[in-house]
C-alpha atoms as a PDB file:
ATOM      1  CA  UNK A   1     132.846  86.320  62.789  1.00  0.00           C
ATOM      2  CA  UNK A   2     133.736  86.120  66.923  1.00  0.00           C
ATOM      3  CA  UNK A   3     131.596  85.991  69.509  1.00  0.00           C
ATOM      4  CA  UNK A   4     133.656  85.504  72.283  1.00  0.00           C
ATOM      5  CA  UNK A   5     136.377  87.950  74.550  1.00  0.00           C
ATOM      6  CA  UNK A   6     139.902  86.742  74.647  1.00  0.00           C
ATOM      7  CA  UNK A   7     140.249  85.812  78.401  1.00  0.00           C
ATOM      8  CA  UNK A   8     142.987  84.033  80.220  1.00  0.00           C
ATOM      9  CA  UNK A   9     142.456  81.058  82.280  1.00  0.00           C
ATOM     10  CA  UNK A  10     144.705  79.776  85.049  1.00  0.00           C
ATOM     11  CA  UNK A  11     144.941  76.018  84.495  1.00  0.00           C
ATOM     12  CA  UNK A  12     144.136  74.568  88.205  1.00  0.00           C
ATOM     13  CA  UNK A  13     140.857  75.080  90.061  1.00  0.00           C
ATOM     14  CA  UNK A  14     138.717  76.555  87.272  1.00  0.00           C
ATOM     15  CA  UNK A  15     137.660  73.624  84.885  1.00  0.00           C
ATOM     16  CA  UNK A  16     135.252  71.281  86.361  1.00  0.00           C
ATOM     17  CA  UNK A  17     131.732  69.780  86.287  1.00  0.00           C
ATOM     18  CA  UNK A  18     129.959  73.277  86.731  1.00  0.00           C
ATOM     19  CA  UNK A  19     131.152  73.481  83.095  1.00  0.00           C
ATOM     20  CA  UNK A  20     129.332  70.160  81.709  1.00  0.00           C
ATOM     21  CA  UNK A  21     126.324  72.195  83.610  1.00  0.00           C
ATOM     22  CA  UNK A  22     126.215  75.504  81.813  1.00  0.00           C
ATOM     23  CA  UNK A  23     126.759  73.287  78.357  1.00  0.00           C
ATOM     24  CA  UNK A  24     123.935  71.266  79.472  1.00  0.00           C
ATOM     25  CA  UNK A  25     121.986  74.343  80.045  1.00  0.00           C
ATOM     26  CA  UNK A  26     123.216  76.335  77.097  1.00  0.00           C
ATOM     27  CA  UNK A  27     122.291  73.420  75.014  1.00  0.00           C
ATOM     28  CA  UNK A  28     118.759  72.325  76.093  1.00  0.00           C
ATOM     29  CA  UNK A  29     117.605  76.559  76.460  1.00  0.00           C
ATOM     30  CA  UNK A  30     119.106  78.071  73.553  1.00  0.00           C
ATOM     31  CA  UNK A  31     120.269  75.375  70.621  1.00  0.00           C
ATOM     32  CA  UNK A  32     117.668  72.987  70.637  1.00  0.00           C
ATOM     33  CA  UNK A  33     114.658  75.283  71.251  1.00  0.00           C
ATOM     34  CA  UNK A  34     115.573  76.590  67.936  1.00  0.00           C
ATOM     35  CA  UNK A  35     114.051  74.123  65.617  1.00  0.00           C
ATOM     36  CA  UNK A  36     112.591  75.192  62.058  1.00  0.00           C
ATOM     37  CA  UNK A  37     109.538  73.634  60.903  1.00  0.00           C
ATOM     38  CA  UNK A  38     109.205  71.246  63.645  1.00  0.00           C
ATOM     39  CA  UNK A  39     111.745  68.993  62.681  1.00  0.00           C
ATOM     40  CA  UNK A  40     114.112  66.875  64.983  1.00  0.00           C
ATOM     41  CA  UNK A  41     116.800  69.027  66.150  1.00  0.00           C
ATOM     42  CA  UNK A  42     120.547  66.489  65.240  1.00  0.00           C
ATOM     43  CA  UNK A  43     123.078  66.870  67.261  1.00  0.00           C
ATOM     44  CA  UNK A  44     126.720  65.306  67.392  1.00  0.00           C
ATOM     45  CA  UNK A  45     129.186  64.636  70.057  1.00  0.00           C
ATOM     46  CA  UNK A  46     132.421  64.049  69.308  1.00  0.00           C
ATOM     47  CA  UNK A  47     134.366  62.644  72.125  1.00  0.00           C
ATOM     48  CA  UNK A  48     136.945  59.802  73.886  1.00  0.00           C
ATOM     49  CA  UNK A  49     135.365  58.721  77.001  1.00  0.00           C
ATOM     50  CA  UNK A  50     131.696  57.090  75.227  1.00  0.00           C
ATOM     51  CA  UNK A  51     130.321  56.600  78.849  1.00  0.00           C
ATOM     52  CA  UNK A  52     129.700  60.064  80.301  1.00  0.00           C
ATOM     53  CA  UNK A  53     128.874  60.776  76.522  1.00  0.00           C
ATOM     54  CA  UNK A  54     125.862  58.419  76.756  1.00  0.00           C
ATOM     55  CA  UNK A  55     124.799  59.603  80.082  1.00  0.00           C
ATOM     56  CA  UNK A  56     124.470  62.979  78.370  1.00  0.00           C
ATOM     57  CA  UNK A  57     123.146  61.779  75.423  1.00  0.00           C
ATOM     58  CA  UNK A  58     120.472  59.982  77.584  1.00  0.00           C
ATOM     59  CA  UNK A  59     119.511  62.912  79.678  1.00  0.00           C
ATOM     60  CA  UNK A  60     119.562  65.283  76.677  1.00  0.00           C
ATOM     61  CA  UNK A  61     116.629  63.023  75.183  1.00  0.00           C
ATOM     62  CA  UNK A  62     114.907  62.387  78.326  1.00  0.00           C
ATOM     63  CA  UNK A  63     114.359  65.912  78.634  1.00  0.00           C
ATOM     64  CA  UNK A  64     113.982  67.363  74.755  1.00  0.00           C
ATOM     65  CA  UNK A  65     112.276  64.096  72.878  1.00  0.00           C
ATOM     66  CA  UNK A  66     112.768  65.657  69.296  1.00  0.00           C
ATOM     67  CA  UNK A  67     116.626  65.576  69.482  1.00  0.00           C
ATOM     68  CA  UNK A  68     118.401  62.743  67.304  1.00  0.00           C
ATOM     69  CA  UNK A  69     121.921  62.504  68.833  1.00  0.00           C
ATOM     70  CA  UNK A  70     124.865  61.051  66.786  1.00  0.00           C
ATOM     71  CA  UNK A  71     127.768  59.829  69.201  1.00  0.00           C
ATOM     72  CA  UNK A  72     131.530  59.246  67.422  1.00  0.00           C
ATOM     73  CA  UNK A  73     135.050  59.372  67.996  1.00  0.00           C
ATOM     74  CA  UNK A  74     137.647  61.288  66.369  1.00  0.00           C
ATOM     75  CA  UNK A  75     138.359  58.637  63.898  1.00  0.00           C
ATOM     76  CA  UNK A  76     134.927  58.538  62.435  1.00  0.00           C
ATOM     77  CA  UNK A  77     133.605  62.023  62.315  1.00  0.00           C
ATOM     78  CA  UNK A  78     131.588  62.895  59.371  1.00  0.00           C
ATOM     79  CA  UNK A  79     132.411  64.361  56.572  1.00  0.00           C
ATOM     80  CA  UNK A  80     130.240  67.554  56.357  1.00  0.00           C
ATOM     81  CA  UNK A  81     129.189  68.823  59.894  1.00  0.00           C
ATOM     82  CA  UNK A  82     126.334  71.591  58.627  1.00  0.00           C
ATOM     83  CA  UNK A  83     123.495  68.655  58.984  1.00  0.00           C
ATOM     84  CA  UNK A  84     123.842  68.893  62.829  1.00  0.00           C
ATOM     85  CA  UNK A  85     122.108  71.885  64.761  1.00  0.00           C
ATOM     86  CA  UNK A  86     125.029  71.189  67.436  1.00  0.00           C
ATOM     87  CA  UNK A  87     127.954  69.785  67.824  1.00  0.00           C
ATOM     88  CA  UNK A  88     129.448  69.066  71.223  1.00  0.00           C
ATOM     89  CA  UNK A  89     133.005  68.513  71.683  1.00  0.00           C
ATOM     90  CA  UNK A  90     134.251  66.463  74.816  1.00  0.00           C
ATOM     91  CA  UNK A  91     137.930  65.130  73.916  1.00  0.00           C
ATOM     92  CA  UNK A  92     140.145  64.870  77.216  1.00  0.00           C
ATOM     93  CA  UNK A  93     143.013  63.323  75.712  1.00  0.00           C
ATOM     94  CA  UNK A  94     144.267  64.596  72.485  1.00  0.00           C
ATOM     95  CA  UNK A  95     142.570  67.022  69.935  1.00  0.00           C
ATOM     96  CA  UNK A  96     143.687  65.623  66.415  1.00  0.00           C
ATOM     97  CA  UNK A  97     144.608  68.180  64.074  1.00  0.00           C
ATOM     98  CA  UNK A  98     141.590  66.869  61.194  1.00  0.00           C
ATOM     99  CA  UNK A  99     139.071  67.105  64.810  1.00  0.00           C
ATOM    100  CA  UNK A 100     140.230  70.766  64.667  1.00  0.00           C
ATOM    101  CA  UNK A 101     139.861  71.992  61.433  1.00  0.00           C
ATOM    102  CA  UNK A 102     136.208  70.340  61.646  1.00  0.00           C
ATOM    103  CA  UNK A 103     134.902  72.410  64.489  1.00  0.00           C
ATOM    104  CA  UNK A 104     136.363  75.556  63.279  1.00  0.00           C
ATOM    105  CA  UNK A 105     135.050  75.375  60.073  1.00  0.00           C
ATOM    106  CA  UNK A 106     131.692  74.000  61.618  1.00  0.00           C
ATOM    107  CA  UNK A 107     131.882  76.937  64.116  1.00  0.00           C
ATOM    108  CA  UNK A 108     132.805  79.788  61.154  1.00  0.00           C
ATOM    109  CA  UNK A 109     129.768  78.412  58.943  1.00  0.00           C
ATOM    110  CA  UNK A 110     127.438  79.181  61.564  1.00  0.00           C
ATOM    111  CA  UNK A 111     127.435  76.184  63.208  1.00  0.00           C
ATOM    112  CA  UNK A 112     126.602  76.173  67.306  1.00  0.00           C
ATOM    113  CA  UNK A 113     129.777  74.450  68.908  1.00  0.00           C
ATOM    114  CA  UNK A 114     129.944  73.394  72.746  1.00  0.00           C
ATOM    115  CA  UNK A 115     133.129  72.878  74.236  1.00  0.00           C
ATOM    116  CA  UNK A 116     132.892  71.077  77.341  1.00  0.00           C
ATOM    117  CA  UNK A 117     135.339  70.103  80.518  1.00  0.00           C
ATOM    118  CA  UNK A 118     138.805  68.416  79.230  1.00  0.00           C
ATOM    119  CA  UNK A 119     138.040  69.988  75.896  1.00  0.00           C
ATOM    120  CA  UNK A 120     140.049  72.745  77.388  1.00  0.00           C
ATOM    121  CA  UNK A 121     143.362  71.806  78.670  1.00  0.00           C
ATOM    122  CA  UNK A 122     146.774  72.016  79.064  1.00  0.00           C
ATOM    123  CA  UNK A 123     146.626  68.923  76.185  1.00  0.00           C
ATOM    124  CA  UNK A 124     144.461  71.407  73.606  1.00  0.00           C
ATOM    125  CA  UNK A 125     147.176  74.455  73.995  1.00  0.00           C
ATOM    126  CA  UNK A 126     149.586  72.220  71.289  1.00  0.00           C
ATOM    127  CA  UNK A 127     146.757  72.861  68.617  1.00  0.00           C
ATOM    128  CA  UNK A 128     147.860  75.545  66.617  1.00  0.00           C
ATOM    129  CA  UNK A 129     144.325  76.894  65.746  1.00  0.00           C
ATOM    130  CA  UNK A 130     141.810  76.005  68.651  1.00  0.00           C
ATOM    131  CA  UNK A 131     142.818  77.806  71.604  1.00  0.00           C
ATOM    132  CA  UNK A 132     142.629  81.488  69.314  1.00  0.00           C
ATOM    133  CA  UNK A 133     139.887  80.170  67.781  1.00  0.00           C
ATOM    134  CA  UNK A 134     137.957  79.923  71.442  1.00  0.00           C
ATOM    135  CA  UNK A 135     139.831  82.999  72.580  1.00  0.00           C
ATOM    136  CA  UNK A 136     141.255  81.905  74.922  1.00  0.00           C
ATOM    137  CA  UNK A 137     144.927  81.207  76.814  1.00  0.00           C
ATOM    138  CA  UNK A 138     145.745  79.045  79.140  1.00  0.00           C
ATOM    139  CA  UNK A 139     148.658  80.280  81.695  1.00  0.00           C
ATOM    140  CA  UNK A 140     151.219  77.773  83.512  1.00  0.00           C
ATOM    141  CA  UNK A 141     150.030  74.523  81.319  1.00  0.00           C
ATOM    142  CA  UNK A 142     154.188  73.679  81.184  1.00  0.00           C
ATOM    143  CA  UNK A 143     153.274  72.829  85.430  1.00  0.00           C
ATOM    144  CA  UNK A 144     149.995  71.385  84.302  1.00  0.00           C
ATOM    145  CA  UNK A 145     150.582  68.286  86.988  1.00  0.00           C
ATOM    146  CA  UNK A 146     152.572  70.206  89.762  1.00  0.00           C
ATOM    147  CA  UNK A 147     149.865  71.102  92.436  1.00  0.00           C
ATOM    148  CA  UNK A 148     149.077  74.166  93.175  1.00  0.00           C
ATOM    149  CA  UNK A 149     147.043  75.692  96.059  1.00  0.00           C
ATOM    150  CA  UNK A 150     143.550  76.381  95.404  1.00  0.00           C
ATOM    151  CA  UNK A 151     143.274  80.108  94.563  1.00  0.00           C
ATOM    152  CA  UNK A 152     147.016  80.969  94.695  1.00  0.00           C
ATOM    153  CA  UNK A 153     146.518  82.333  91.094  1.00  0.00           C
ATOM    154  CA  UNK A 154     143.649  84.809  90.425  1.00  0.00           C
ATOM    155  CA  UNK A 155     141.503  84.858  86.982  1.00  0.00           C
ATOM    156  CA  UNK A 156     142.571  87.403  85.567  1.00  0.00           C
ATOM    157  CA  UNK A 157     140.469  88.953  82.413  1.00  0.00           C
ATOM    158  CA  UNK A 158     142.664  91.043  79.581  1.00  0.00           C
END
C-alpha cells in the first residue's frame, strides 16, 4: 500500500536539518501519541553516526517519558522489526542491502518508518529497492560533490 507521491529532488540545497525537525515533529505528534493500552511506545533507530542518535534519543525521552528507545547499527538490527511502534532510519554512509529489505518489509507490514537527513542521498540511489520504495528520485547525484549555486536548479514535482 503507498502513501507517498513520486517527487523529484534536486540533490544540493534541499536536504538539511529542517528535515531532522519535521521527523522530530512527525514522531513525537503522530507515532508516539498512538499508544494502545497505555503501554510504552518502542522505538528503534538504526543508524552510523551513534552521537546525534543519542542526542535524539535523549530529547525524544525528555519530552514523551513512556518511549523505550533501542539504538543499533546496521550490523545488529533485529530480527523481526513489528515489536517497535517506529523505526527511524539515519544511515549517512552506506544503506546495506539486508538494512533495506528490513525497512521495506517493516514499512509494507504497517510499520511507521522515518527517514531522516543523509538517509536520502546521492549514496542511497545505488539501492535497488529504497529510493521507489520512498518515491522518490534524486536528479544530478553522478555531480553529487561538484558545487552548485544555491537555487540554480528548481524542485520540480512530476
Amino acid at each position: 500500500m503507498r502513501f507517498f507521491t513520486k517527487i523529484k529532488i534536486p540533490f544540493h540545497g534541499i536536504l538539511n536539518n529542517t528535515i531532522i525537525l519535521i521527523g522530530v515533529f512527525l514522531f513525537t505528534q503522530c507515532f508516539l501519541r498512538q499508544n494502545l493500552f497505555g503501554q510504552s511506545a518502542k522505538v528503534l533507530i538504526i543508524q552510523d553516526e551513534i552521537t546525534q542518535m543519542e542526542v535524539l534519543s535523549s530529547f525524544l525521552t525528555e519530552k514523551q517519558d513512556d518511549v523505550k528507545i533501542d539504538i543499533v547499527d546496521q550490523d545488529h538490527i533485529p530480527g523481526k522489526l513489528t515489536k517497535y511502534n517506529a523505526v527511524i532510519l539515519y544511515i549517512h554512509l552506506r544503506l546495506f542491502k539486508t538494512t533495506e529489505e528490513k525497512v521495506i518489509n517493516y514499512t509494507e507490514e504497517g510499520g511507521r518508518l522515518i527517514v531522516l537527513h543523509h538517509s536520502i542521498s546521492s549514496g542511497k540511489a545505488k539501492n535497488e529497492h529504497f529510493f521507489p520504495f520512498l518515491g522518490i528520485q534524486l536528479d544530478g547525484t553522478e555531480n553529487a560533490r561538484d558545487p552548485e549555486l544555491p537555487g540554480s536548479r528548481p524542485l520540480r514535482a512530476s
